[in-house]
N, C-alpha and C. Protein backbone atom coordinates (compact mmCIF):
# COMPACT_ATOMS: atom_id res chain seq x y z
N UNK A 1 -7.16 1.99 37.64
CA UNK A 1 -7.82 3.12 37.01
C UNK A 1 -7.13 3.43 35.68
N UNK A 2 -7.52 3.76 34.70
CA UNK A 2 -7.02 4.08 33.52
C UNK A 2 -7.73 5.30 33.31
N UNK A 3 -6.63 5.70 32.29
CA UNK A 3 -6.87 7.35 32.08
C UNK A 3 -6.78 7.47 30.58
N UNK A 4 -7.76 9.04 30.01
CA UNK A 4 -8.42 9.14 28.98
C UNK A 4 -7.65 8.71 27.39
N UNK A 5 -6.32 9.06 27.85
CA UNK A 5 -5.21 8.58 26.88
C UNK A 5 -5.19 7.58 26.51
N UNK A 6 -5.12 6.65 27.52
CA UNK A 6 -5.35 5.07 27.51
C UNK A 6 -6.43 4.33 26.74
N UNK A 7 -7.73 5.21 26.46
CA UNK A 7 -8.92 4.92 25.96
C UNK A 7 -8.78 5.17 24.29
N UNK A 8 -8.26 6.41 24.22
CA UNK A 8 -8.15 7.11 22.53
C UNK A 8 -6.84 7.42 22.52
N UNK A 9 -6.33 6.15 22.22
CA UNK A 9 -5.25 5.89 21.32
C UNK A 9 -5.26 6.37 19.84
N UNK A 10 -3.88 7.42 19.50
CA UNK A 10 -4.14 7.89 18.57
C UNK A 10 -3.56 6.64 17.53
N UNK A 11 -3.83 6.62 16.16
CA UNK A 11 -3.28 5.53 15.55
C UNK A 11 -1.84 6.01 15.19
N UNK A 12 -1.11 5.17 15.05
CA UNK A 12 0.62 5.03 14.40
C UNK A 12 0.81 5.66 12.86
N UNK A 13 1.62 5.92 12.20
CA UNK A 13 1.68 6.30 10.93
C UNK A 13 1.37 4.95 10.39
N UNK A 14 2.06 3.73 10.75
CA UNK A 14 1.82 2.37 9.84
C UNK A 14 0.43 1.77 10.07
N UNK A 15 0.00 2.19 11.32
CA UNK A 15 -1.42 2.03 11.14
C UNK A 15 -2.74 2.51 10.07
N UNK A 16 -2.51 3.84 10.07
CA UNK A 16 -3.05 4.74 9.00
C UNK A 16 -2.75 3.78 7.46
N UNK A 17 -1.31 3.98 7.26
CA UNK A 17 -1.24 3.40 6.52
C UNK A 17 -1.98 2.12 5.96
N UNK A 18 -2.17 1.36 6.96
CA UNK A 18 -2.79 0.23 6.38
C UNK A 18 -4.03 0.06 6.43
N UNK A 19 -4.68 1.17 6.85
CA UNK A 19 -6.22 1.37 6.98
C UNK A 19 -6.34 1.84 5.44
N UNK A 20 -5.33 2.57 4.74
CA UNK A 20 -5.78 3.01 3.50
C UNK A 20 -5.51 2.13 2.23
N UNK A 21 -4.75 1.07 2.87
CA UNK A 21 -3.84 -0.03 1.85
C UNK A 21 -5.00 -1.41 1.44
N UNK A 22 -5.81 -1.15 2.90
CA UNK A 22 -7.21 -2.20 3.21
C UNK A 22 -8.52 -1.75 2.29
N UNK A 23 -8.33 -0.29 2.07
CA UNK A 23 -9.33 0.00 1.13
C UNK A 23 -9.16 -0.05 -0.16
N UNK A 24 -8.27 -0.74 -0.74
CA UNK A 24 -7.75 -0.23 -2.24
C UNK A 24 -8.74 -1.41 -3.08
N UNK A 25 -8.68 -1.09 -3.53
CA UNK A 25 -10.17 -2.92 -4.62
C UNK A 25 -8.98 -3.64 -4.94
N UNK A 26 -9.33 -4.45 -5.22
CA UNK A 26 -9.04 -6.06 -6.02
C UNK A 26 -9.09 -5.74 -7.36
N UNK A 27 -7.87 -5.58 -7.96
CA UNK A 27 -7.64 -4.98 -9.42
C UNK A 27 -7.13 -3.80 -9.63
N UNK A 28 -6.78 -2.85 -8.86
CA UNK A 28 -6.50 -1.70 -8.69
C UNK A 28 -5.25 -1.68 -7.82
N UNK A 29 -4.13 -0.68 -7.85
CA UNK A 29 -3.01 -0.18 -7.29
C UNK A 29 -2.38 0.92 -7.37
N UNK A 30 -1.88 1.26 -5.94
CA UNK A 30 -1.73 2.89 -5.89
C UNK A 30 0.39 3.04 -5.56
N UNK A 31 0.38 3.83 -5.41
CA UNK A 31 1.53 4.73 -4.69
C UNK A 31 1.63 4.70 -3.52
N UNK A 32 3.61 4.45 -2.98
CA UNK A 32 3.69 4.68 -1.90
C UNK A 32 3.58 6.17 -1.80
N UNK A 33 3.77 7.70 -2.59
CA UNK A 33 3.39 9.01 -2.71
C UNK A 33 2.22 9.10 -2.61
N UNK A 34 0.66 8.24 -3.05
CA UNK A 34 -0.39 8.84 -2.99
C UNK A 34 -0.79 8.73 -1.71
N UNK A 35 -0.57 7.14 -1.35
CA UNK A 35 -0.85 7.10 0.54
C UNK A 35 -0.08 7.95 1.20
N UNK A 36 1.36 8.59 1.00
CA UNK A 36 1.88 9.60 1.83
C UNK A 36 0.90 11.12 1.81
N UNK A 37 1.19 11.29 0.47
CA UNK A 37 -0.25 12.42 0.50
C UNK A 37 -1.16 12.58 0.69
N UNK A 38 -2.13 11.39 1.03
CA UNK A 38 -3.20 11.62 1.41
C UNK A 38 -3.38 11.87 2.48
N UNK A 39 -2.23 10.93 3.64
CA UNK A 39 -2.50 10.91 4.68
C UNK A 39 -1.76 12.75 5.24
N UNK A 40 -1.26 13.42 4.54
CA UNK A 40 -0.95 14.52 5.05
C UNK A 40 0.63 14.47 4.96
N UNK A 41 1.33 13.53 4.65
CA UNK A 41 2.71 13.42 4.96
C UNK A 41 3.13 13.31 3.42
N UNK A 42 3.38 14.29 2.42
CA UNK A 42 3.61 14.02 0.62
C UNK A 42 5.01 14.04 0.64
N UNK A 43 5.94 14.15 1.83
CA UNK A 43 7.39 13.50 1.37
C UNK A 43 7.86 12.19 2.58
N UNK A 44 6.88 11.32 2.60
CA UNK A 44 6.82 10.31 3.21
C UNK A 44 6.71 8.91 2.42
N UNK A 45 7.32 9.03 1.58
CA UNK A 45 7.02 7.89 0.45
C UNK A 45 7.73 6.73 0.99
N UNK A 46 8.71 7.09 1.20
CA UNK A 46 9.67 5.78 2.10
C UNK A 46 9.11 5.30 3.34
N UNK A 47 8.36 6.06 4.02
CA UNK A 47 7.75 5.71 5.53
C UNK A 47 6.95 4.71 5.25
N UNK A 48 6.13 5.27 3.84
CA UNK A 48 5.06 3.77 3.64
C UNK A 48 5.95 2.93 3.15
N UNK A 49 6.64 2.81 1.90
CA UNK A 49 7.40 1.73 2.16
C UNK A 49 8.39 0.76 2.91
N UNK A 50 8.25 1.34 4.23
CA UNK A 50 8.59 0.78 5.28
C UNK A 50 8.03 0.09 6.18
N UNK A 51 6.59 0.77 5.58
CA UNK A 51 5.37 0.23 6.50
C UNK A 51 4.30 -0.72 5.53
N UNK A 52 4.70 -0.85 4.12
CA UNK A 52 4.58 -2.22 3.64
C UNK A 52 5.26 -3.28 3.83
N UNK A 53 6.70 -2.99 4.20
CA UNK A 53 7.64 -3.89 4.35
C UNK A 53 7.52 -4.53 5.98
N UNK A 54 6.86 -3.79 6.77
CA UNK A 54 6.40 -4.02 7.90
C UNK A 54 5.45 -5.57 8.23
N UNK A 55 3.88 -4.89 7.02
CA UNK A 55 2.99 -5.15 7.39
C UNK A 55 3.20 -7.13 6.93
N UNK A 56 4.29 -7.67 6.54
CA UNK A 56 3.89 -8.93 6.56
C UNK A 56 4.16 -9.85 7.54
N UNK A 57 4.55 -9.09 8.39
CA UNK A 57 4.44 -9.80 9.71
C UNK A 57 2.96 -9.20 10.69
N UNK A 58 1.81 -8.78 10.17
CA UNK A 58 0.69 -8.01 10.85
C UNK A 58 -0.54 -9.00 11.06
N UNK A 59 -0.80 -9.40 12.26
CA UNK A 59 -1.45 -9.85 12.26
C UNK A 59 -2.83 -10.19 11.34
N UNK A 60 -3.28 -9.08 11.19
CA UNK A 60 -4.71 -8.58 9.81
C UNK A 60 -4.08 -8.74 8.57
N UNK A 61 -3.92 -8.98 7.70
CA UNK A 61 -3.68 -9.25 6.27
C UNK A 61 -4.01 -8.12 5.28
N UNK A 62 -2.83 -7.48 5.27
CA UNK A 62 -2.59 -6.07 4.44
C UNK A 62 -2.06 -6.30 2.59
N UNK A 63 -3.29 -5.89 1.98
CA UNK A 63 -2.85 -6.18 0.35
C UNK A 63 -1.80 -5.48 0.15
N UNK A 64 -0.20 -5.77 0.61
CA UNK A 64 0.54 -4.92 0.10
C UNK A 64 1.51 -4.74 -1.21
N UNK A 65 0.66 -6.02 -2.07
CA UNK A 65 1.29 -5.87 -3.54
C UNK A 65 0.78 -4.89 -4.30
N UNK A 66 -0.91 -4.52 -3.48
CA UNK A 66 -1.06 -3.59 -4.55
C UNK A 66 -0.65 -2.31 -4.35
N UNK A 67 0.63 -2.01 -3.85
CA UNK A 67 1.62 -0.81 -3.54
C UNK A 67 2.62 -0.57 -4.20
N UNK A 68 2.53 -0.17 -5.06
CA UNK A 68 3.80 0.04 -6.00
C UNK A 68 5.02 1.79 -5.84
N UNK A 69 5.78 1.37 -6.82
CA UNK A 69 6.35 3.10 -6.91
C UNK A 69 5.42 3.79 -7.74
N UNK A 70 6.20 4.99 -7.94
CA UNK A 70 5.00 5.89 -8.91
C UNK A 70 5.41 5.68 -10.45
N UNK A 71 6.05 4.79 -10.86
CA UNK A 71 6.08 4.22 -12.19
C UNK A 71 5.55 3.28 -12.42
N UNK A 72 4.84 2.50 -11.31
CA UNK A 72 4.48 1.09 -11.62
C UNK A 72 5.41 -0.10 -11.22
N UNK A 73 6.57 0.14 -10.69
CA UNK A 73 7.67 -0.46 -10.72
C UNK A 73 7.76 -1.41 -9.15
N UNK A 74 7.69 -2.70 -8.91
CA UNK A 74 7.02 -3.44 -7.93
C UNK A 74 8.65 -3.46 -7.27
N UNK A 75 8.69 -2.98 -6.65
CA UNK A 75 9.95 -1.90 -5.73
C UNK A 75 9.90 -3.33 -4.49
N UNK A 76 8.87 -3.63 -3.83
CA UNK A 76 8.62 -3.97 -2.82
C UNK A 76 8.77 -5.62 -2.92
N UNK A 77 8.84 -6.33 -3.84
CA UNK A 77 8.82 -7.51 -4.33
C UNK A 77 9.80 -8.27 -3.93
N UNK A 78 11.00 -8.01 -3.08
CA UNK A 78 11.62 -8.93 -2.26
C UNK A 78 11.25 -9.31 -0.98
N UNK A 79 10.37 -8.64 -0.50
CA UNK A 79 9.31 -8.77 0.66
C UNK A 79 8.58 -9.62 1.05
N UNK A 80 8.42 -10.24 -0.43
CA UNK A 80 7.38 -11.10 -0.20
C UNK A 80 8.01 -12.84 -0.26
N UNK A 81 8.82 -12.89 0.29
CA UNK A 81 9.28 -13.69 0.11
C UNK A 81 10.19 -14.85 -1.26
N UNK A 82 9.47 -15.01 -1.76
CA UNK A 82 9.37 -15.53 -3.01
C UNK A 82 9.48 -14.22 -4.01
N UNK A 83 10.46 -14.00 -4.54
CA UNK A 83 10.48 -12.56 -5.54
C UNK A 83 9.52 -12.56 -6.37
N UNK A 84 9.12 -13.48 -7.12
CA UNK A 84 8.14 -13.58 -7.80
C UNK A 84 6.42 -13.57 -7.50
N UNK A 85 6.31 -13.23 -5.99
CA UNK A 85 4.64 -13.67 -5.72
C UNK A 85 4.35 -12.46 -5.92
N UNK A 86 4.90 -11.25 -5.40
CA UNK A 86 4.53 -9.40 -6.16
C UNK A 86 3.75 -9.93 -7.24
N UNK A 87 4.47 -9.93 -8.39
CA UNK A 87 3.83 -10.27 -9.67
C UNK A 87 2.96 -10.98 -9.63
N UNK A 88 3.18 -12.28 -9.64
CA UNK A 88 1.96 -13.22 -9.27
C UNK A 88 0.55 -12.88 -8.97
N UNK A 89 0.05 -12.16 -7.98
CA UNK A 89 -0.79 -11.73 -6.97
C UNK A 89 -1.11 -10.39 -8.15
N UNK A 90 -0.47 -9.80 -8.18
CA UNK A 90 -1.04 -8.95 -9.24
C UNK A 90 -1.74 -9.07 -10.63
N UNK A 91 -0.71 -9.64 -11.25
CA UNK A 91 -1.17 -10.55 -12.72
C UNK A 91 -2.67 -11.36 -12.32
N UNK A 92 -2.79 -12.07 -11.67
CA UNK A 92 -4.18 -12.52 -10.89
C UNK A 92 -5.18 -11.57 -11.07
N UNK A 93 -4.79 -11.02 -10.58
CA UNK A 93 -5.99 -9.66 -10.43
C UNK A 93 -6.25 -8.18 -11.70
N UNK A 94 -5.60 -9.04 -12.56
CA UNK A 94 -5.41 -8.01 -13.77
C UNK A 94 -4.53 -7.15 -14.33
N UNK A 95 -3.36 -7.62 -13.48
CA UNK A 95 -1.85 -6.44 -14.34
C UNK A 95 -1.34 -7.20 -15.10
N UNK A 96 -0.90 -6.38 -16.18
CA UNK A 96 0.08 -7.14 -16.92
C UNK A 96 1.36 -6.17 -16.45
N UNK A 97 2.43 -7.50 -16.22
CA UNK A 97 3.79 -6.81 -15.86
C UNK A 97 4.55 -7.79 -17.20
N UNK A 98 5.74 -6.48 -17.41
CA UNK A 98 6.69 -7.20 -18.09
C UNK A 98 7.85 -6.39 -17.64
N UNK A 99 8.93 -6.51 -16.98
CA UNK A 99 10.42 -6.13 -16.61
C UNK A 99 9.95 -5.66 -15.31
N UNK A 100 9.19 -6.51 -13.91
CA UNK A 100 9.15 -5.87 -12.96
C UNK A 100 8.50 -4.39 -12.84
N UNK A 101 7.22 -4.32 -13.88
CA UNK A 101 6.64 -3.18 -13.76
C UNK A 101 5.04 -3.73 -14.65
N UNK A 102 4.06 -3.34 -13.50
CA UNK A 102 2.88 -2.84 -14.41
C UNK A 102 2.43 -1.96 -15.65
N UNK A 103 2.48 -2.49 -17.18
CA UNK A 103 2.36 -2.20 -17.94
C UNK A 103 1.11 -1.18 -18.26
N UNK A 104 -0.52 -1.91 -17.43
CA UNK A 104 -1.23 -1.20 -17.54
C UNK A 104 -1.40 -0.37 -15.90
N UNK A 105 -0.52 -0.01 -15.74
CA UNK A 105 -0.59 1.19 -14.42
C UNK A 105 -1.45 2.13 -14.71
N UNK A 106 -1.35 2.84 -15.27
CA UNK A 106 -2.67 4.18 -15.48
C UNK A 106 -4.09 3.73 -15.14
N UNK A 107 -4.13 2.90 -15.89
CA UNK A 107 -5.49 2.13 -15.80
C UNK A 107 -6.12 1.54 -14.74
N UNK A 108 -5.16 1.07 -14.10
CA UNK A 108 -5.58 0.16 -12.44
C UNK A 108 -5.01 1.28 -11.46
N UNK A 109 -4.57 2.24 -11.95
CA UNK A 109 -4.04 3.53 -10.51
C UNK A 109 -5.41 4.14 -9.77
N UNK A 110 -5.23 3.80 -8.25
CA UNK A 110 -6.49 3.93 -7.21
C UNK A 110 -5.64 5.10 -6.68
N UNK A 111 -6.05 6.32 -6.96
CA UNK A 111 -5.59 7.68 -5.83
C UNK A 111 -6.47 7.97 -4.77
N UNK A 112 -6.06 7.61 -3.42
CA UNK A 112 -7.16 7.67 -2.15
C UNK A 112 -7.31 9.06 -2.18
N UNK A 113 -6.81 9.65 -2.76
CA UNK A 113 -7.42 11.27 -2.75
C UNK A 113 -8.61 11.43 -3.08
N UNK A 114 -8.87 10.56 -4.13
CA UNK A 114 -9.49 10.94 -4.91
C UNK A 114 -11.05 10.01 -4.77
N UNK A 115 -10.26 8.95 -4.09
CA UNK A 115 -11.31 7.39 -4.54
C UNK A 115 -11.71 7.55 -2.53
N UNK A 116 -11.43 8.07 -1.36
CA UNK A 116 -11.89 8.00 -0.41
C UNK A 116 -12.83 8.99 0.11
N UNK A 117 -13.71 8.62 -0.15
CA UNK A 117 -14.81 9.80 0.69
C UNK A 117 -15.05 9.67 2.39
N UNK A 118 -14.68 10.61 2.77
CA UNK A 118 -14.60 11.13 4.07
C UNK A 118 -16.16 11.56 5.08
């Protein structure tokens, strides 16, 4: 017999997380602060980056280059194995980086505040 708990599982913080990391477009990149804020948690900035640093061992395939700091600054880029694929994967998709930072950040910044309708 299983019981109602068992059925509605609430999701994890890194789960959330990557439900909002899955919506971001192809060309666009946000904040580990905007996903903390959105999700309700705005001094949780490190939690997501813990839970990018997580997600490359996740079964489902989480875009987590396009997660930056709130300067643009690809923080997360030893993660990926290869220091250089951060960049890589980005530049692809339309950033220009020069010193380990997205140059045109403003421009490609996705705020799920703003960009998720509920």
């Amino acid at each position: 017999m299983t019981t109602k708990s068992e059925h509605s599982k609430t999701p994890s913080f890194f789960e959330l997380v990557y439900e909002v990391v899955k919506l971001i477009p192809k060309g666009r990149v946000t904040s580990y602060g905007a996903i903390a804020a959105y999700l309700g948690s705005k001094g949780s900035s490190r939690m997501v980056g813990w839970a990018m640093n997580a997600s490359h061992s996740n079964v489902t395939q989480i875009p987590a280059h396009r997660v930056v700091n709130r300067n643009g600054m690809l923080t997360g880029k030893f993660h990926f194995g290869d220091p250089d694929l951060m960049a890589q994967l980005l530049m692809n998709e339309g950033a220009e980086i020069e010193d380990n930072r997205i140059v045109n950040f403003s421009q490609m910044f996705w705020d799920p505040a703003k960009e998720i309708r509920l």
